[in-house]
N, C-alpha and C. Protein backbone atom coordinates (compact mmCIF):
# COMPACT_ATOMS: atom_id res chain seq x y z
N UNK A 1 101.29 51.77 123.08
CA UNK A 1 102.71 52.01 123.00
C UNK A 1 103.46 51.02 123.90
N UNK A 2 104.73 50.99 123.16
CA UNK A 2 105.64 49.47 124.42
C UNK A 2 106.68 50.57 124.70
N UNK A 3 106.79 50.29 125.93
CA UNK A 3 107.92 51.69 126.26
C UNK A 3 109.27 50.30 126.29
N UNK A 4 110.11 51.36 125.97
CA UNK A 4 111.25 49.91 125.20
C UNK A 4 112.27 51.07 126.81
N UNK A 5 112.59 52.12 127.33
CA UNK A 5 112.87 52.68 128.38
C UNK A 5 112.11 53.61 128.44
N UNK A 6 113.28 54.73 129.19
CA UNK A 6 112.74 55.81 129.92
C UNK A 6 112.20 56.74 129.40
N UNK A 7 112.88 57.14 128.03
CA UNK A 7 113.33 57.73 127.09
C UNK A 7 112.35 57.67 125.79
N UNK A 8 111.89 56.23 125.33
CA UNK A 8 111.58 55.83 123.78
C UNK A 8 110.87 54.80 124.30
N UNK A 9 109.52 55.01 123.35
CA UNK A 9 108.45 54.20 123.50
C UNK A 9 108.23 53.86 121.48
N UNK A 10 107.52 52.86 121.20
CA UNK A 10 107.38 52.65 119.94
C UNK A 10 106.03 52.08 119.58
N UNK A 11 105.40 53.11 118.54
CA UNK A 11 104.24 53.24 118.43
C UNK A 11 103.82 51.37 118.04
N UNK A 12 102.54 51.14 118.23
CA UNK A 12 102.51 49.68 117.74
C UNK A 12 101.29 49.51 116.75
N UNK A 13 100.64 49.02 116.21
CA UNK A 13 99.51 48.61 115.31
C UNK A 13 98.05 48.39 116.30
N UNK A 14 97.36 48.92 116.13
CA UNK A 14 96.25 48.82 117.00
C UNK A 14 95.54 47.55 117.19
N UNK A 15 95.55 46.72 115.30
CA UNK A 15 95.22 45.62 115.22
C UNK A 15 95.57 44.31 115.55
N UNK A 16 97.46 44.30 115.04
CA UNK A 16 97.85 43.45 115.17
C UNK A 16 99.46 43.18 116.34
N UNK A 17 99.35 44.48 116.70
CA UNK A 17 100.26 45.09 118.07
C UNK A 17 101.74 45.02 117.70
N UNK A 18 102.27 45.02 116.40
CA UNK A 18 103.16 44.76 116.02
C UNK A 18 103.92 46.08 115.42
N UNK A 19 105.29 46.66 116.01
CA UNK A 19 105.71 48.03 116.04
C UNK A 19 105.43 48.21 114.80
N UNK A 20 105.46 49.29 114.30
CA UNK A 20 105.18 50.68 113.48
C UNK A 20 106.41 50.81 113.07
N UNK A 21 106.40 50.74 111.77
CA UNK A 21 107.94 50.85 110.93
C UNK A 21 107.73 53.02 111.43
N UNK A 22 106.65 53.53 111.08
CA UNK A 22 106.63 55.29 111.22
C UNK A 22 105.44 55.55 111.87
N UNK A 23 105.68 55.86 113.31
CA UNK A 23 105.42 56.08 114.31
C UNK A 23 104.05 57.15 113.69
N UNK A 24 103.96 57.78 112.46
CA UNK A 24 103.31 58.64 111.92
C UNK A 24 102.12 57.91 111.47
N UNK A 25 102.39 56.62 111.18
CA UNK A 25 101.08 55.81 110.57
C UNK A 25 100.50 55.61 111.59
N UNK A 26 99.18 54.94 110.96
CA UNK A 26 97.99 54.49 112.27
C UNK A 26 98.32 53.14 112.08
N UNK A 27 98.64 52.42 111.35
CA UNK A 27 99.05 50.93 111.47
C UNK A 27 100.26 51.18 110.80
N UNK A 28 100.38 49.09 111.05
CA UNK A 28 101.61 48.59 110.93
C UNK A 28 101.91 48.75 109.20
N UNK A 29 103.29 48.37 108.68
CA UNK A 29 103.17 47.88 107.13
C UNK A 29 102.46 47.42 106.27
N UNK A 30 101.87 46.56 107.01
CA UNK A 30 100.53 45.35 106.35
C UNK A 30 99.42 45.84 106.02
N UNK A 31 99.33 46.15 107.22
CA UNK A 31 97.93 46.86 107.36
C UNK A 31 97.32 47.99 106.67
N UNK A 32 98.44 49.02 106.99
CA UNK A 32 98.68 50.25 105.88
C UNK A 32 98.43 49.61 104.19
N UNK A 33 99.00 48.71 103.90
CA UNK A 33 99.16 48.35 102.77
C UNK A 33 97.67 47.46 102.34
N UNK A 34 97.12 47.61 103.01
CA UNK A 34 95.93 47.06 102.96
C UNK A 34 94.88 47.95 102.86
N UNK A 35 94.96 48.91 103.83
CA UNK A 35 93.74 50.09 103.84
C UNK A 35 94.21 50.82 102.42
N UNK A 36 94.60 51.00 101.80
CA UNK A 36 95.59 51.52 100.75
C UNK A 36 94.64 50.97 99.39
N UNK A 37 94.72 49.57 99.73
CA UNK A 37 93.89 49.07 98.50
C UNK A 37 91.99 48.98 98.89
N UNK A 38 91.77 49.32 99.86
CA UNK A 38 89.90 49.61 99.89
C UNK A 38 89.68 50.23 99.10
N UNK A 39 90.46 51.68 98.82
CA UNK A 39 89.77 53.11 98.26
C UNK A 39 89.76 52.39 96.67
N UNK A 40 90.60 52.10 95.89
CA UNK A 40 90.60 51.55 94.57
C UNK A 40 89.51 50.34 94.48
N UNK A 41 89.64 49.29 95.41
CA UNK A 41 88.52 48.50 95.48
C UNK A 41 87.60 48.74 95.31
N UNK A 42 87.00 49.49 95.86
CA UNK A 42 85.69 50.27 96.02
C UNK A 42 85.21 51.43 95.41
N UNK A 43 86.16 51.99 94.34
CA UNK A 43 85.82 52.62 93.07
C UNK A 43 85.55 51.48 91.95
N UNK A 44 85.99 50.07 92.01
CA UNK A 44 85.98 48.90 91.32
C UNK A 44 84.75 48.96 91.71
N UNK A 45 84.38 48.32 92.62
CA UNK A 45 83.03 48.13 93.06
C UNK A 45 81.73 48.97 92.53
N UNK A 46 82.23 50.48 92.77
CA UNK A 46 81.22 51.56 92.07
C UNK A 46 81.05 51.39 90.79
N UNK A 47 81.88 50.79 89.54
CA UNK A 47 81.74 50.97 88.56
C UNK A 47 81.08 49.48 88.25
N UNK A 48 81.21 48.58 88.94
CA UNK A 48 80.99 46.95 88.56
C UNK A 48 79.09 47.23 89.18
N UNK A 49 78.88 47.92 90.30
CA UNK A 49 77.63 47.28 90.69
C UNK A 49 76.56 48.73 91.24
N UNK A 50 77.14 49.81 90.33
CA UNK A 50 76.63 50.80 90.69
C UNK A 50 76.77 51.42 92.15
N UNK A 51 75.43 51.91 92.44
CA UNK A 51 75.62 52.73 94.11
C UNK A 51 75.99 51.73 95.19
N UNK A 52 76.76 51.72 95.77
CA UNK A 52 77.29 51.07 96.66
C UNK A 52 77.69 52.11 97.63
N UNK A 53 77.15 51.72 98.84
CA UNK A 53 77.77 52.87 100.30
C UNK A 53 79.24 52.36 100.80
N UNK A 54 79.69 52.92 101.39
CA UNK A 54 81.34 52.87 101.83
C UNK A 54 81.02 51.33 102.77
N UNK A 55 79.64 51.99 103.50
CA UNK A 55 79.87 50.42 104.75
C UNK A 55 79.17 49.06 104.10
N UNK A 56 78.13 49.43 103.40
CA UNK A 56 77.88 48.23 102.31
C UNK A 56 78.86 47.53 101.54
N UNK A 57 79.56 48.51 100.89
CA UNK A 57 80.95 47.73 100.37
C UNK A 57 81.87 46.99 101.50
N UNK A 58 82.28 47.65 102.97
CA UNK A 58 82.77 46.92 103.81
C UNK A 58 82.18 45.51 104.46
N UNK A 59 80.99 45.87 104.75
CA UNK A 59 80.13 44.19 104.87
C UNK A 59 80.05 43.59 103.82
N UNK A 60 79.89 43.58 102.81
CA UNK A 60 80.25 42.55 101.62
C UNK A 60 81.94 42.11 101.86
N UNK A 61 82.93 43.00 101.67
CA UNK A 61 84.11 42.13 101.95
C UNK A 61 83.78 41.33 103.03
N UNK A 62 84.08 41.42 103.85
CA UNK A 62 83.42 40.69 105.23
C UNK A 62 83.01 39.52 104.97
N UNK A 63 81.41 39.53 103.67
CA UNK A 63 80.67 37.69 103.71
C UNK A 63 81.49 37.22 103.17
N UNK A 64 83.08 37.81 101.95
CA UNK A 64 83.46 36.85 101.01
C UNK A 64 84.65 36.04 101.60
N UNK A 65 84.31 35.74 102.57
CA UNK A 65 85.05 34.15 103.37
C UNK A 65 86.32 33.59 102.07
N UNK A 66 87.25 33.66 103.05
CA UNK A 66 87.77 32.95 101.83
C UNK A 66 88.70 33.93 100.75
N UNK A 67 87.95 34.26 100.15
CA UNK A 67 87.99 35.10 99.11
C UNK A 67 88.60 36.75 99.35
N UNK A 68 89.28 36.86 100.57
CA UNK A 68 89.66 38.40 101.30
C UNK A 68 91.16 37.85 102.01
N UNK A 69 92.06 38.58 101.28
CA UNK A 69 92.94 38.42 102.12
C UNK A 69 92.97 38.71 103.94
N UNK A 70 93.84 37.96 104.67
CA UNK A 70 93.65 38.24 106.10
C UNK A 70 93.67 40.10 106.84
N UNK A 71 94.98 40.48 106.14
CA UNK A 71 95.27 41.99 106.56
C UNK A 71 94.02 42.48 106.03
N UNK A 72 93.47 42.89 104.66
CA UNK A 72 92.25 43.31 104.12
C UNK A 72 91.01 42.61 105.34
N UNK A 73 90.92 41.66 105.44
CA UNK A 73 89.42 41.28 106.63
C UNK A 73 90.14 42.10 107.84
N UNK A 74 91.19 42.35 108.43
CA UNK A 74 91.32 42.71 109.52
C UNK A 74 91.00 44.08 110.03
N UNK A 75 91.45 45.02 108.70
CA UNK A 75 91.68 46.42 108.23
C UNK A 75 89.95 46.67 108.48
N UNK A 76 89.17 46.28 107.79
CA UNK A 76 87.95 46.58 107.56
C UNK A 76 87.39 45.65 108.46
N UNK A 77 87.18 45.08 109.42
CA UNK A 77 86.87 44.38 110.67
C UNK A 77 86.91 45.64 111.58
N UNK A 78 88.55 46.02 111.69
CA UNK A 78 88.60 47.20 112.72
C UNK A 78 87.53 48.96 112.38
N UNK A 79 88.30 49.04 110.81
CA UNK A 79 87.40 50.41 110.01
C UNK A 79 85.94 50.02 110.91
N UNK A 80 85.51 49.35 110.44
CA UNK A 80 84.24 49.24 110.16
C UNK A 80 83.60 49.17 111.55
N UNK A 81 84.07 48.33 112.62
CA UNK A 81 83.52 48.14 113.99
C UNK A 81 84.19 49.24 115.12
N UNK A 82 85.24 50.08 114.62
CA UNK A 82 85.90 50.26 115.67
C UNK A 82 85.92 51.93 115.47
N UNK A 83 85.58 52.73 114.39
CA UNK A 83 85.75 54.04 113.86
C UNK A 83 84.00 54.27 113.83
């Protein structure tokens, strides 16, 4: 939290420390908007390559360099190492 006074502090992004449009989310806009698209991804994934585990699917995003947007590698960088 950045205490802005005495009074009001404003929640920030764990990842990228950047305030919280709703103090209610666990991340920022981006980020949110990112963890948002794993769950669909990864029903993609279930149907493209069969059984796939939640963290198997997260280390595969991970090797595809390149190929992962930044917020998405960051989202699942943190998921994955930090939960």
């Amino acid at each position: 939290m950045i205490k802005i006074s005495s009074k009001k502090t404003l929640a920030v992004c764990p990842i990228c420390k950047k305030n919280k449009e709703n103090s209610q989310e666990k991340y920022c806009k981006n980020h949110n908007a990112a963890k948002k698209l794993l769950k669909p991804g990864y029903l993609s994934w279930l149907k493209a390559y069969g059984s796939v585990s939640w963290d198997e699917f997260l280390k595969r995003l991970l090797d595809l360099e390149g190929l992962v947007g930044d917020f998405i590698k960051e989202i699942v960088e943190y998921e994955f190492y930090f939960q």
